[in-house]
Every structure is written in structure tokens, then in C-alpha cells.
C-alpha atoms as a PDB file:
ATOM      1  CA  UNK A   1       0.338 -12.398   3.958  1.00  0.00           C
ATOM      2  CA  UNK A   2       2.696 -11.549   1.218  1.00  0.00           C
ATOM      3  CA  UNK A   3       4.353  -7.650   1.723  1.00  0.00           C
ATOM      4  CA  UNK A   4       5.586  -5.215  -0.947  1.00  0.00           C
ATOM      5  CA  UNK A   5       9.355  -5.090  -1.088  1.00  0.00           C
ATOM      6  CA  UNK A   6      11.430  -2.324  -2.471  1.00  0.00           C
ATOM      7  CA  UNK A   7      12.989  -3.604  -5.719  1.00  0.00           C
ATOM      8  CA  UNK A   8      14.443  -0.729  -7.878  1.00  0.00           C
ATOM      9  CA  UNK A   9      13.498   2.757  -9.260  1.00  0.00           C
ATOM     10  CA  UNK A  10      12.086   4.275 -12.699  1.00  0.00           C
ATOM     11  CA  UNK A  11      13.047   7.068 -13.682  1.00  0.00           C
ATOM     12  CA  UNK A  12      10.879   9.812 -15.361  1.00  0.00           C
ATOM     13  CA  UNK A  13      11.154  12.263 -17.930  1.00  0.00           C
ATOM     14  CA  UNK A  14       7.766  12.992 -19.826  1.00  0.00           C
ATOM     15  CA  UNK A  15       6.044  13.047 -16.600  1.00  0.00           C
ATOM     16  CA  UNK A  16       4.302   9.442 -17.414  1.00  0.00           C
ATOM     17  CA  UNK A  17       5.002   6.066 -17.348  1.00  0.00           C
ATOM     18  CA  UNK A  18       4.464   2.993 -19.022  1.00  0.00           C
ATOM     19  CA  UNK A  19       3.957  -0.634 -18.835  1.00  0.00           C
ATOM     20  CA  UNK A  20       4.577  -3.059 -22.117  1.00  0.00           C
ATOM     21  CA  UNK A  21       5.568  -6.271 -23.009  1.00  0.00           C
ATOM     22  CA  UNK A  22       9.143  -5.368 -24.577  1.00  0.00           C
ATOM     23  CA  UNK A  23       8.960  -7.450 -27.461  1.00  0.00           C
ATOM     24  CA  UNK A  24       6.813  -4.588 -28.975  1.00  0.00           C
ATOM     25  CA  UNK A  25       9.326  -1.759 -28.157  1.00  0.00           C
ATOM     26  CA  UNK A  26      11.307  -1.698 -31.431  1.00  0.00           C
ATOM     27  CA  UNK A  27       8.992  -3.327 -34.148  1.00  0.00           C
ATOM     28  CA  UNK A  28       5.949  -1.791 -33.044  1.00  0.00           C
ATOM     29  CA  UNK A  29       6.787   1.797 -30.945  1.00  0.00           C
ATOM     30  CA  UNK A  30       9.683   3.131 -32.551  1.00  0.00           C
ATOM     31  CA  UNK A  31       7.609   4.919 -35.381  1.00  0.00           C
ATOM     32  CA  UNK A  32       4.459   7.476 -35.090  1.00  0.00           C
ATOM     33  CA  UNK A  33       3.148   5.836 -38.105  1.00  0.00           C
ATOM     34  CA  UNK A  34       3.318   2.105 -37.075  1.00  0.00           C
ATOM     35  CA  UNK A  35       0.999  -0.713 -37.708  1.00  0.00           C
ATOM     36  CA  UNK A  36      -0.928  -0.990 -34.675  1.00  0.00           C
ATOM     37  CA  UNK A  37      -2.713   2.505 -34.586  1.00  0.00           C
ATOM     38  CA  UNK A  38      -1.360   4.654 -31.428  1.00  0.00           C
ATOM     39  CA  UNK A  39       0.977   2.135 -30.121  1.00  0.00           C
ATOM     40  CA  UNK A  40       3.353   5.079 -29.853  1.00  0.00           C
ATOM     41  CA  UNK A  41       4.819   8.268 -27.672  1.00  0.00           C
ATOM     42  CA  UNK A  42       1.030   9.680 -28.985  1.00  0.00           C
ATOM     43  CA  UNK A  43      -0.734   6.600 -28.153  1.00  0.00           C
ATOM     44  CA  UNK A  44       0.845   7.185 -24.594  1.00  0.00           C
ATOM     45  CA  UNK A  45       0.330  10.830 -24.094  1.00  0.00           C
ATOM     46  CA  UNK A  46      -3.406  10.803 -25.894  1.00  0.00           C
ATOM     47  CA  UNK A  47      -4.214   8.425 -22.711  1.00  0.00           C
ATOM     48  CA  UNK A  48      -1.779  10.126 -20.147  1.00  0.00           C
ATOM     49  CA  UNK A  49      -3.577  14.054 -20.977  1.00  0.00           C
ATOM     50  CA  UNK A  50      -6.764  12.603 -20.343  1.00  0.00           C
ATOM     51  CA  UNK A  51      -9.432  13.213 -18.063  1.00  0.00           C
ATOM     52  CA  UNK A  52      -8.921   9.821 -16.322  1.00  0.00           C
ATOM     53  CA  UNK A  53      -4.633  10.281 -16.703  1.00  0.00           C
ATOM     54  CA  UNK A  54      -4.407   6.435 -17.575  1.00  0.00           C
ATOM     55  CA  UNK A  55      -5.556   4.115 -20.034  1.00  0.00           C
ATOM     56  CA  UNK A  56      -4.797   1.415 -22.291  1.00  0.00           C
ATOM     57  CA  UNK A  57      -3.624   2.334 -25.684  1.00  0.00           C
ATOM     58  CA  UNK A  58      -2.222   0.579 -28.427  1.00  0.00           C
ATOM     59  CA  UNK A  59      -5.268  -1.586 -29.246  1.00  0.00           C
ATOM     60  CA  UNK A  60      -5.748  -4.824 -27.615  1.00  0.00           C
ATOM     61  CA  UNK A  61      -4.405  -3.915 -24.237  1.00  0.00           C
ATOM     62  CA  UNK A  62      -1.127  -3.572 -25.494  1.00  0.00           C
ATOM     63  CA  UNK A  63       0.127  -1.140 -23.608  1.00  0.00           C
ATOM     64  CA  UNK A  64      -0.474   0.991 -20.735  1.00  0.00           C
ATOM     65  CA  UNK A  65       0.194   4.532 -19.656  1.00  0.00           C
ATOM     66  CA  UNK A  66       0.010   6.938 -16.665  1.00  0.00           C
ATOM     67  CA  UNK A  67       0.624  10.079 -15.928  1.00  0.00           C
ATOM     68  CA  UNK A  68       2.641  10.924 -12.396  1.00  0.00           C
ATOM     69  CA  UNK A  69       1.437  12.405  -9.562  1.00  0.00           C
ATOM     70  CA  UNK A  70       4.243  15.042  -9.740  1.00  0.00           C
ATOM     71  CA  UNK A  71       5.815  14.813 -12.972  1.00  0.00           C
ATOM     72  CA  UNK A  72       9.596  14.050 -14.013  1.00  0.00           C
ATOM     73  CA  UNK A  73      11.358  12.197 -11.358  1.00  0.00           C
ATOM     74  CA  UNK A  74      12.580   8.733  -9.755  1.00  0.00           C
ATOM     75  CA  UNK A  75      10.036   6.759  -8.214  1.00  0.00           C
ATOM     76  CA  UNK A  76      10.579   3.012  -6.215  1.00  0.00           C
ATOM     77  CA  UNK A  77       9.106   0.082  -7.750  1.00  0.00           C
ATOM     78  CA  UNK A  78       7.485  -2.597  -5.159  1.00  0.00           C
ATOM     79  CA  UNK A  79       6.854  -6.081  -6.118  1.00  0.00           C
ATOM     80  CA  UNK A  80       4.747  -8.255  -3.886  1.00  0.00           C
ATOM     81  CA  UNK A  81       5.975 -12.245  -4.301  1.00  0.00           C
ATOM     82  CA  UNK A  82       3.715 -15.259  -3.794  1.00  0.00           C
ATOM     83  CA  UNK A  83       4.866 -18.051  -1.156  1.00  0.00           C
ATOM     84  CA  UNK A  84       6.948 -19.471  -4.037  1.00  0.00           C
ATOM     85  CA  UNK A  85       9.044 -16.105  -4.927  1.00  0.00           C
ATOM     86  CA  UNK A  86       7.015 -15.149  -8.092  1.00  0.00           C
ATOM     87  CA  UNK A  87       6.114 -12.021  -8.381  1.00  0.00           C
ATOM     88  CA  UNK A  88       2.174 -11.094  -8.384  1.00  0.00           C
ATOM     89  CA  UNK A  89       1.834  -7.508  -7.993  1.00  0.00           C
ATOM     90  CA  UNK A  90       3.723  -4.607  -8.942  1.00  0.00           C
ATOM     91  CA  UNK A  91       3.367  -0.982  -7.505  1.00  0.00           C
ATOM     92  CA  UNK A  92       5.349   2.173  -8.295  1.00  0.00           C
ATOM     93  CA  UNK A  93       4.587   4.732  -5.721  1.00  0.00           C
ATOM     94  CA  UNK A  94       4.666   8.460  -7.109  1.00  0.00           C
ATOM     95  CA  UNK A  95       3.938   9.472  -3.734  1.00  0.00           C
END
């Protein structure tokens, strides 16, 4: 059975985090006012504030945001890889 292995850090400074597919970063996320409605730093802390702390935003599933369990910070990122090294789960522990 495949294991979680250590592979890096993120660091934190809005007390969430995010996961998108970075061809969207600089057409799509750089403005407040963008094409895709809330695919933005809004987009990320309208899902992030509430009640759940996480969500999809963006429209489509285009991105994804969480809130941390303690705020700003550096957290490890775990990958888990299948028998043939490619990697199938991800898992940032903010605990």
C-alpha cells in the first residue's frame, strides 16, 4: 500500500490556501474584475470565510480554496505515488 511522503512546504500568508491549474494564474486571477466571475483573491476568501472554510470558486471547479487550521505559516506537502511513481494524492497537513 502506497504511503505519503514528505515532498516540500507552502507557505502561508492570508491564512488560506489554494489549489489551481496555473495556466489561469495571470489571464484569469490577476484582476478583481476578470472574466470568469470570482476567480480572484475574493473568489478565494468569499469561500475561505465561510461556514464550511472551503469551497470551489471560480465557476466550473476552477479553483479551490481553504482556510488553515491556524492561519499564516509553513505547512509540509505529502504526495502519495502509485506503483509506477505518479502521483495520486496530495495532502498538506496544517496540523
Amino acid at each position: 500500500m502506497p504511503r505519503f511522503e514528505k515532498v516540500g512546504y507552502i507557505g502561508v500568508d492570508s491564512g488560506q490556501v489554494m489549489l489551481i491549474d496555473p495556466c489561469y494564474i495571470k489571464n484569469d486571477f490577476e484582476s478583481e474584475f476578470d472574466a470568469k466571475p470570482d476567480l480572484n483573491y475574493a473568489g478565494a476568501c468569499k469561500v475561505t470565510l465561510s461556514q464550511d472554510g472551503c469551497g470551489n470558486f471560480g465557476g466550473d471547479g476552477m479553483a479551490f480554496a481553504t482556510r488553515t487550521a491556524f492561519g499564516d505559516g509553513t505547512y509540509p506537502v505529502y504526495v502519495k505515488r502509485d506503483s509506477h511513481g505518479a502521483i495520486i494524492e496530495m495532502k498538506i497537513k496544517f496540523v
